[in-house]
N, C-alpha and C. Protein backbone atom coordinates (compact mmCIF):
# COMPACT_ATOMS: atom_id res chain seq x y z
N UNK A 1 0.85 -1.17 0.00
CA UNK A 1 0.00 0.00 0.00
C UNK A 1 0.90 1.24 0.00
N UNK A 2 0.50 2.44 -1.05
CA UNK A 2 1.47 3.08 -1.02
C UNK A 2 0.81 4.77 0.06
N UNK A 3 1.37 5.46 0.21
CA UNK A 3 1.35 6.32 1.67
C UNK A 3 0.04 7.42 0.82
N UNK A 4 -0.17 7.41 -0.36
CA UNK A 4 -1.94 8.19 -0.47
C UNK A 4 -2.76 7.17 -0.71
N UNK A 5 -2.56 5.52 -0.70
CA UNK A 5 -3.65 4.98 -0.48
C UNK A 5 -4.08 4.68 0.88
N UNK A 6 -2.90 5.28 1.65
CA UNK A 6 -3.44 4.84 3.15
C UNK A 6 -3.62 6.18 3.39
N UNK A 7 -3.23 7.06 2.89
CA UNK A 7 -4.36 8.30 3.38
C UNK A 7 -5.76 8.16 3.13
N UNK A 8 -6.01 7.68 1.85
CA UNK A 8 -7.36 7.61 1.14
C UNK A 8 -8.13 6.92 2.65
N UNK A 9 -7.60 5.45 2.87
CA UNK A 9 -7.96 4.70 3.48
C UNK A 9 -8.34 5.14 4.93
N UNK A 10 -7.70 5.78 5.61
CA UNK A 10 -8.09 6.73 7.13
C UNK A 10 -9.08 7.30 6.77
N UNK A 11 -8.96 8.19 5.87
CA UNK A 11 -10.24 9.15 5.24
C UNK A 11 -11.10 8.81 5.13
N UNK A 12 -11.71 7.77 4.92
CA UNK A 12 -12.79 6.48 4.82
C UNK A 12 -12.89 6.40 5.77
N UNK A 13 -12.39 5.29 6.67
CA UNK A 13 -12.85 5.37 7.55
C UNK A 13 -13.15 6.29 8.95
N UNK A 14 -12.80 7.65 8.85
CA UNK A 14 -12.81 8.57 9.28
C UNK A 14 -14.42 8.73 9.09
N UNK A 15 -14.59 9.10 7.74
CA UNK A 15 -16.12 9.30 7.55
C UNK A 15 -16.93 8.69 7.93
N UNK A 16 -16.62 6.53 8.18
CA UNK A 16 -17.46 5.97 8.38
C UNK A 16 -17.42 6.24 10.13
N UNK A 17 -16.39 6.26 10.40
CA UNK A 17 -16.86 6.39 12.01
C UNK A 17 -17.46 7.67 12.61
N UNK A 18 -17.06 8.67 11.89
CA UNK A 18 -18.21 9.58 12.01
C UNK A 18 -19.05 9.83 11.85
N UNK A 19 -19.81 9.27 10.80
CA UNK A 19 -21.40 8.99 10.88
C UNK A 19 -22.19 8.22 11.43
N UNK A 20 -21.19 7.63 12.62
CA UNK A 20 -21.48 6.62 13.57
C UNK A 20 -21.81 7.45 14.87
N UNK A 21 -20.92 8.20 15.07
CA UNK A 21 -20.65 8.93 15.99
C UNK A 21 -19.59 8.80 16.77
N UNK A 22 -18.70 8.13 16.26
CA UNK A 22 -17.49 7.49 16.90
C UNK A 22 -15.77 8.28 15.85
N UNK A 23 -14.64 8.30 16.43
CA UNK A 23 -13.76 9.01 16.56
C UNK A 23 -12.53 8.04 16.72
N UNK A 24 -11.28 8.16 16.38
CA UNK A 24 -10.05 7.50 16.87
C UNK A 24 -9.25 8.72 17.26
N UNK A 25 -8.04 8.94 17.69
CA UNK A 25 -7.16 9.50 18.10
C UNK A 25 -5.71 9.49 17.39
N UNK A 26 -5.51 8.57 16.63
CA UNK A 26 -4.15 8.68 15.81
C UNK A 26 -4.31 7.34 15.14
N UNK A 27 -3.26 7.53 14.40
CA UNK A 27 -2.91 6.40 13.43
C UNK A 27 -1.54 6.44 13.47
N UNK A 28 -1.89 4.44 13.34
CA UNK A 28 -0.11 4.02 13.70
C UNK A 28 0.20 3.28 12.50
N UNK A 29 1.02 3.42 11.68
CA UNK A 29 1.62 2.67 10.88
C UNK A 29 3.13 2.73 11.11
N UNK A 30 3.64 1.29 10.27
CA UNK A 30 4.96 0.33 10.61
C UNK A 30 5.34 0.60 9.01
N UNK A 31 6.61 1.18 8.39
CA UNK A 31 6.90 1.45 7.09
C UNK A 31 7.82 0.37 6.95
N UNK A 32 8.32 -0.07 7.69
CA UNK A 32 9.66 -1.11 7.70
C UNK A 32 9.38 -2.42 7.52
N UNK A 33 10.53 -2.83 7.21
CA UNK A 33 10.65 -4.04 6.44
C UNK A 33 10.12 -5.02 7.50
N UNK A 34 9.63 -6.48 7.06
CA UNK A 34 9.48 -7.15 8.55
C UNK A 34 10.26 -8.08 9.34
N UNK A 35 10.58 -7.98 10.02
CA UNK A 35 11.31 -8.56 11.50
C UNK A 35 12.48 -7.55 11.22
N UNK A 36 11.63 -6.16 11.03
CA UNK A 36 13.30 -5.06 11.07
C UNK A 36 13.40 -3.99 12.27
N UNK A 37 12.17 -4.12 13.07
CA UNK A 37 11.64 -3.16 14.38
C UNK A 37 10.43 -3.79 15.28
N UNK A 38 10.65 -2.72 16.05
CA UNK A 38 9.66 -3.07 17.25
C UNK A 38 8.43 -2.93 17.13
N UNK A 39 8.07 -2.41 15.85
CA UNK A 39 6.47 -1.71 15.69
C UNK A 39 5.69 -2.45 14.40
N UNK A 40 6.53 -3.54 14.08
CA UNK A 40 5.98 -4.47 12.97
C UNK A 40 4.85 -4.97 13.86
N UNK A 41 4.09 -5.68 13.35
CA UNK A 41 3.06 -6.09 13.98
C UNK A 41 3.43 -7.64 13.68
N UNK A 42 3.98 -8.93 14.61
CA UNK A 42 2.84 -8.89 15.75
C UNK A 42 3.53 -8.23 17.32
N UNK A 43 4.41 -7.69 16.39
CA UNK A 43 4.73 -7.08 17.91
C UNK A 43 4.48 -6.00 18.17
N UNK A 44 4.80 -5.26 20.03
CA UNK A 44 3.78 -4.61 20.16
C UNK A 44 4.01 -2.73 20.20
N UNK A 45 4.87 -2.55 19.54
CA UNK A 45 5.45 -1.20 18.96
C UNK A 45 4.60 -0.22 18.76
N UNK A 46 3.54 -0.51 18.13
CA UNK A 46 3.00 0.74 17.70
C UNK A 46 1.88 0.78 18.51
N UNK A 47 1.30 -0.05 19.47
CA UNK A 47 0.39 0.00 20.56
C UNK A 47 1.25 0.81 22.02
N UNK A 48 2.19 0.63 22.07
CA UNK A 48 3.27 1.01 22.81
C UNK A 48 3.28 2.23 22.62
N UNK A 49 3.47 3.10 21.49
CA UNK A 49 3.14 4.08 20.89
C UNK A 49 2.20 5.01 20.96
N UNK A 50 1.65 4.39 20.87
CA UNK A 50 -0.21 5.16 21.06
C UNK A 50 -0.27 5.12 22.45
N UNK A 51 0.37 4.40 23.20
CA UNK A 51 0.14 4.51 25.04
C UNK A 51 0.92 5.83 25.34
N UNK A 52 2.52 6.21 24.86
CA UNK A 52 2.78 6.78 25.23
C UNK A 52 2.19 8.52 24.73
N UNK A 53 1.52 8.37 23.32
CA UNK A 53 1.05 9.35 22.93
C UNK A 53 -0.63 10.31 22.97
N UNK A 54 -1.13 9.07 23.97
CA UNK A 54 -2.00 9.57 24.46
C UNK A 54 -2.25 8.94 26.03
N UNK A 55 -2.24 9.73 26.98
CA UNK A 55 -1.83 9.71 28.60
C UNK A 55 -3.15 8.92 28.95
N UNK A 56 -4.30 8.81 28.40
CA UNK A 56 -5.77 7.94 29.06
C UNK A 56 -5.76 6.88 28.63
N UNK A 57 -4.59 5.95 27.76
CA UNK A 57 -4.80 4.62 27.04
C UNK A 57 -3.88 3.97 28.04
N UNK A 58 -4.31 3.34 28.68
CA UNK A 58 -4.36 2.00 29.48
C UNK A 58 -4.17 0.65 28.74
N UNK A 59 -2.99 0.10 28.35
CA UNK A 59 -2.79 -0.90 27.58
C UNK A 59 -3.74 -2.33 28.19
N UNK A 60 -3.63 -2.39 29.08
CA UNK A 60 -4.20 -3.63 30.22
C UNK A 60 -5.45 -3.18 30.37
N UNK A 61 -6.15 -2.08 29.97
CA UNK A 61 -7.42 -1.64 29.94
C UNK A 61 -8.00 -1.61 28.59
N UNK A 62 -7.18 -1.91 27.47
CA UNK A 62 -7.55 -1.91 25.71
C UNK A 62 -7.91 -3.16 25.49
N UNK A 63 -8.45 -2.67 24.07
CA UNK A 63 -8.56 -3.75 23.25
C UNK A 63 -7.59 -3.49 21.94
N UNK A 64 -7.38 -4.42 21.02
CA UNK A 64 -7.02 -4.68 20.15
C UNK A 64 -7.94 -5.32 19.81
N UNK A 65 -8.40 -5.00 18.13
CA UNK A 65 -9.27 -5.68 17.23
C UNK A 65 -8.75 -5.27 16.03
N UNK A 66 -8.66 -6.37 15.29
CA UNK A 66 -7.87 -6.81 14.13
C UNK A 66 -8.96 -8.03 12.87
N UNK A 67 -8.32 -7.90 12.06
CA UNK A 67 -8.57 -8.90 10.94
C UNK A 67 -7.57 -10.13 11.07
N UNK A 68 -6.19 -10.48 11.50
CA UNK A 68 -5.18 -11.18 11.49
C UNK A 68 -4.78 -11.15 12.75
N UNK A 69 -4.03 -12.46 12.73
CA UNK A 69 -3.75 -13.23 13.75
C UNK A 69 -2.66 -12.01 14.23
N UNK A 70 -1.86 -11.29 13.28
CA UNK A 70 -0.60 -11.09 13.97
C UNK A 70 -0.95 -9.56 14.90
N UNK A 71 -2.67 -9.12 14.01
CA UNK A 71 -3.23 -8.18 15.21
C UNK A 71 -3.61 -8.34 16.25
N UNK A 72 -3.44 -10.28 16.68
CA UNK A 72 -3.75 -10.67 17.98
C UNK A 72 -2.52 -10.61 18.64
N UNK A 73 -1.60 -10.74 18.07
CA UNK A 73 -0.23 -11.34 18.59
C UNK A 73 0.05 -10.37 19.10
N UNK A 74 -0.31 -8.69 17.77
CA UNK A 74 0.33 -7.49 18.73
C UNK A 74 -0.31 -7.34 20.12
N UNK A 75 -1.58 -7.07 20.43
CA UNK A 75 -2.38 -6.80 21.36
C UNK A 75 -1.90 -7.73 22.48
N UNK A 76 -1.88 -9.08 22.41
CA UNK A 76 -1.78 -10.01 23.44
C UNK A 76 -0.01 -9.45 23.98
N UNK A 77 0.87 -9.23 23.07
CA UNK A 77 2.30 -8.66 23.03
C UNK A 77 2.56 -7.61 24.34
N UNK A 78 1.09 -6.54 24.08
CA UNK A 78 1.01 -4.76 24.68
C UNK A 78 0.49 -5.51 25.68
N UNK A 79 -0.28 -6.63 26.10
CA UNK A 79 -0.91 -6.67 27.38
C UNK A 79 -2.78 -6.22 26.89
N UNK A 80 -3.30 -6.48 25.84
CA UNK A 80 -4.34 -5.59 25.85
C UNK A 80 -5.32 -7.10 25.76
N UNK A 81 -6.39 -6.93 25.56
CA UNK A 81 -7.52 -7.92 25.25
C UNK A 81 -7.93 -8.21 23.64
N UNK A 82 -8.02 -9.09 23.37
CA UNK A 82 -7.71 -9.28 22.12
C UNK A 82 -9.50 -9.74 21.17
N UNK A 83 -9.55 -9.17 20.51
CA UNK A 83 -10.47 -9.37 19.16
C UNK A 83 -10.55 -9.49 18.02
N UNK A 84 -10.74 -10.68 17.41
CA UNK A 84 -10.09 -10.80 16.13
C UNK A 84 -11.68 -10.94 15.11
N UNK A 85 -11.79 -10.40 14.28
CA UNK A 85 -12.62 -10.34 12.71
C UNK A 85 -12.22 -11.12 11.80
N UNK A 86 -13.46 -12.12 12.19
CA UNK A 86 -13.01 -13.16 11.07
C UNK A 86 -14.77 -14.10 11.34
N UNK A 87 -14.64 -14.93 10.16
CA UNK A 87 -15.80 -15.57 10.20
C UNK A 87 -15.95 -16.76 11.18
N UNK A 88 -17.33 -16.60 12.20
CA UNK A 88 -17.04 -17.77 12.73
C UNK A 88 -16.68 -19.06 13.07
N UNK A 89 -15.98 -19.48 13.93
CA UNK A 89 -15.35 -20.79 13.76
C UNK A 89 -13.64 -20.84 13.47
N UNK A 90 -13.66 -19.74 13.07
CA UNK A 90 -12.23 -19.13 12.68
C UNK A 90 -11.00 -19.66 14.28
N UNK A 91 -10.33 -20.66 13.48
CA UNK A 91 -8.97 -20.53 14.62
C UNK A 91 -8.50 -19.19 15.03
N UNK A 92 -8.42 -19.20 16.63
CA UNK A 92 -7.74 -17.88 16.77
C UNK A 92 -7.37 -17.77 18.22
N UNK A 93 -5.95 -17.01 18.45
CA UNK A 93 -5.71 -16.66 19.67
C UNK A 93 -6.55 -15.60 20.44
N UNK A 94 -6.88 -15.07 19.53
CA UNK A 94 -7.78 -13.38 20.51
C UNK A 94 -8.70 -14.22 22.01
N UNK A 95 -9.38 -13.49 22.34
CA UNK A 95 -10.35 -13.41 23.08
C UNK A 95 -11.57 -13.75 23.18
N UNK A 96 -11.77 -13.34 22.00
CA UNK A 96 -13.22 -13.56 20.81
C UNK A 96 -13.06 -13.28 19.45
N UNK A 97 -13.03 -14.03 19.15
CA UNK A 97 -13.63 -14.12 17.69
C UNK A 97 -15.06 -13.50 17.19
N UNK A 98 -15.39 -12.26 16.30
CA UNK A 98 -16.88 -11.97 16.09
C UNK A 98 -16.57 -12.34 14.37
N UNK A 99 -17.78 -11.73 13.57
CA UNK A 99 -17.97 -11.50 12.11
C UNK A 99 -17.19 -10.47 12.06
N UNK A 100 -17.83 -9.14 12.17
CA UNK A 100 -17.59 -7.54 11.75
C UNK A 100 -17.45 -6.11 13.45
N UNK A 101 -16.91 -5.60 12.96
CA UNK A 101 -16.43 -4.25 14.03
C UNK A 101 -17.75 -3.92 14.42
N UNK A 102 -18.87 -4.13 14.03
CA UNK A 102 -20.21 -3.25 14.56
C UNK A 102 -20.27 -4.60 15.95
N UNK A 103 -20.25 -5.77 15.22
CA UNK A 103 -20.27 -7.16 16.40
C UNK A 103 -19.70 -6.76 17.68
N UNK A 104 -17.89 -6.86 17.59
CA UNK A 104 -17.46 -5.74 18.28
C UNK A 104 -17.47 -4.88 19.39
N UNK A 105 -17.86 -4.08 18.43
CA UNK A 105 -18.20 -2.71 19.47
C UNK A 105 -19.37 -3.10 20.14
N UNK A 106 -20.16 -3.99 19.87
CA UNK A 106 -21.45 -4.39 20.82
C UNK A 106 -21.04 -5.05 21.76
N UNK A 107 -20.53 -6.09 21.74
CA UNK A 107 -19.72 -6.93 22.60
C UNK A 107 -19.37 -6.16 23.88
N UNK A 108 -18.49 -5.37 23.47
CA UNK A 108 -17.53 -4.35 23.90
C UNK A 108 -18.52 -3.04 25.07
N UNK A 109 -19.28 -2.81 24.27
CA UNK A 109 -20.32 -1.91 24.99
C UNK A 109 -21.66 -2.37 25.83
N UNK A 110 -21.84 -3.87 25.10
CA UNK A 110 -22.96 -4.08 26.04
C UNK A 110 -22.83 -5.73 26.60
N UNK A 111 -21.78 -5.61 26.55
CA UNK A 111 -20.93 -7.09 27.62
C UNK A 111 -21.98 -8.22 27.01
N UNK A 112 -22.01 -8.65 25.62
CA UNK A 112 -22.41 -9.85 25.31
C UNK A 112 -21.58 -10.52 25.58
């Protein structure tokens, strides 16, 4: 992915979470090669990151939710609780396994 399709891509979902009514705080991306740093994913660098760059994120109080295993690996890595997107039945280290992010955030908000 090259660095204006992942602008494109925030931008999107920027819109979609705002017509939700919902918001993120930064974006973390890893430019480097892999197994060349601490912030590749599945390790836990760029969650590490976002702890130190915003003072109310509680790693042991997060979640991580991902499409891939190695977004479990990071999260479980930071200490956080893990959620992985994928179709049910799906092998997986996370926590829970749902379908989609709306699943999720329900989970998440109304302790299914």
């Amino acid at each position: 992915m090259t660095w204006v399709e992942l602008a494109a891509v925030e931008r999107r979902l920027a819109e979609l979470l705002g017509a939700e009514g919902a918001h993120w705080d930064g974006y973390y991306v890893c430019p480097h090669a892999e197994n060349s740093c601490r912030c590749r994913k599945p390790r836990p660098g760029l969650l590490e990151a976002a702890a130190r760059d915003i003072p109310r994120l509680s790693l042991p109080d997060a979640v991580m939710i991902g499409d891939s295993e190695t977004d479990v690996g990071a999260g479980r890595a930071a200490g956080c609780r893990t959620v992985r997107l994928a179709p049910p039945g799906t092998p997986s280290a996370a926590d829970r396994v749902v379908a989609d992010l709306r699943s999720a955030v329900r989970i998440l908000t109304e302790g299914e």
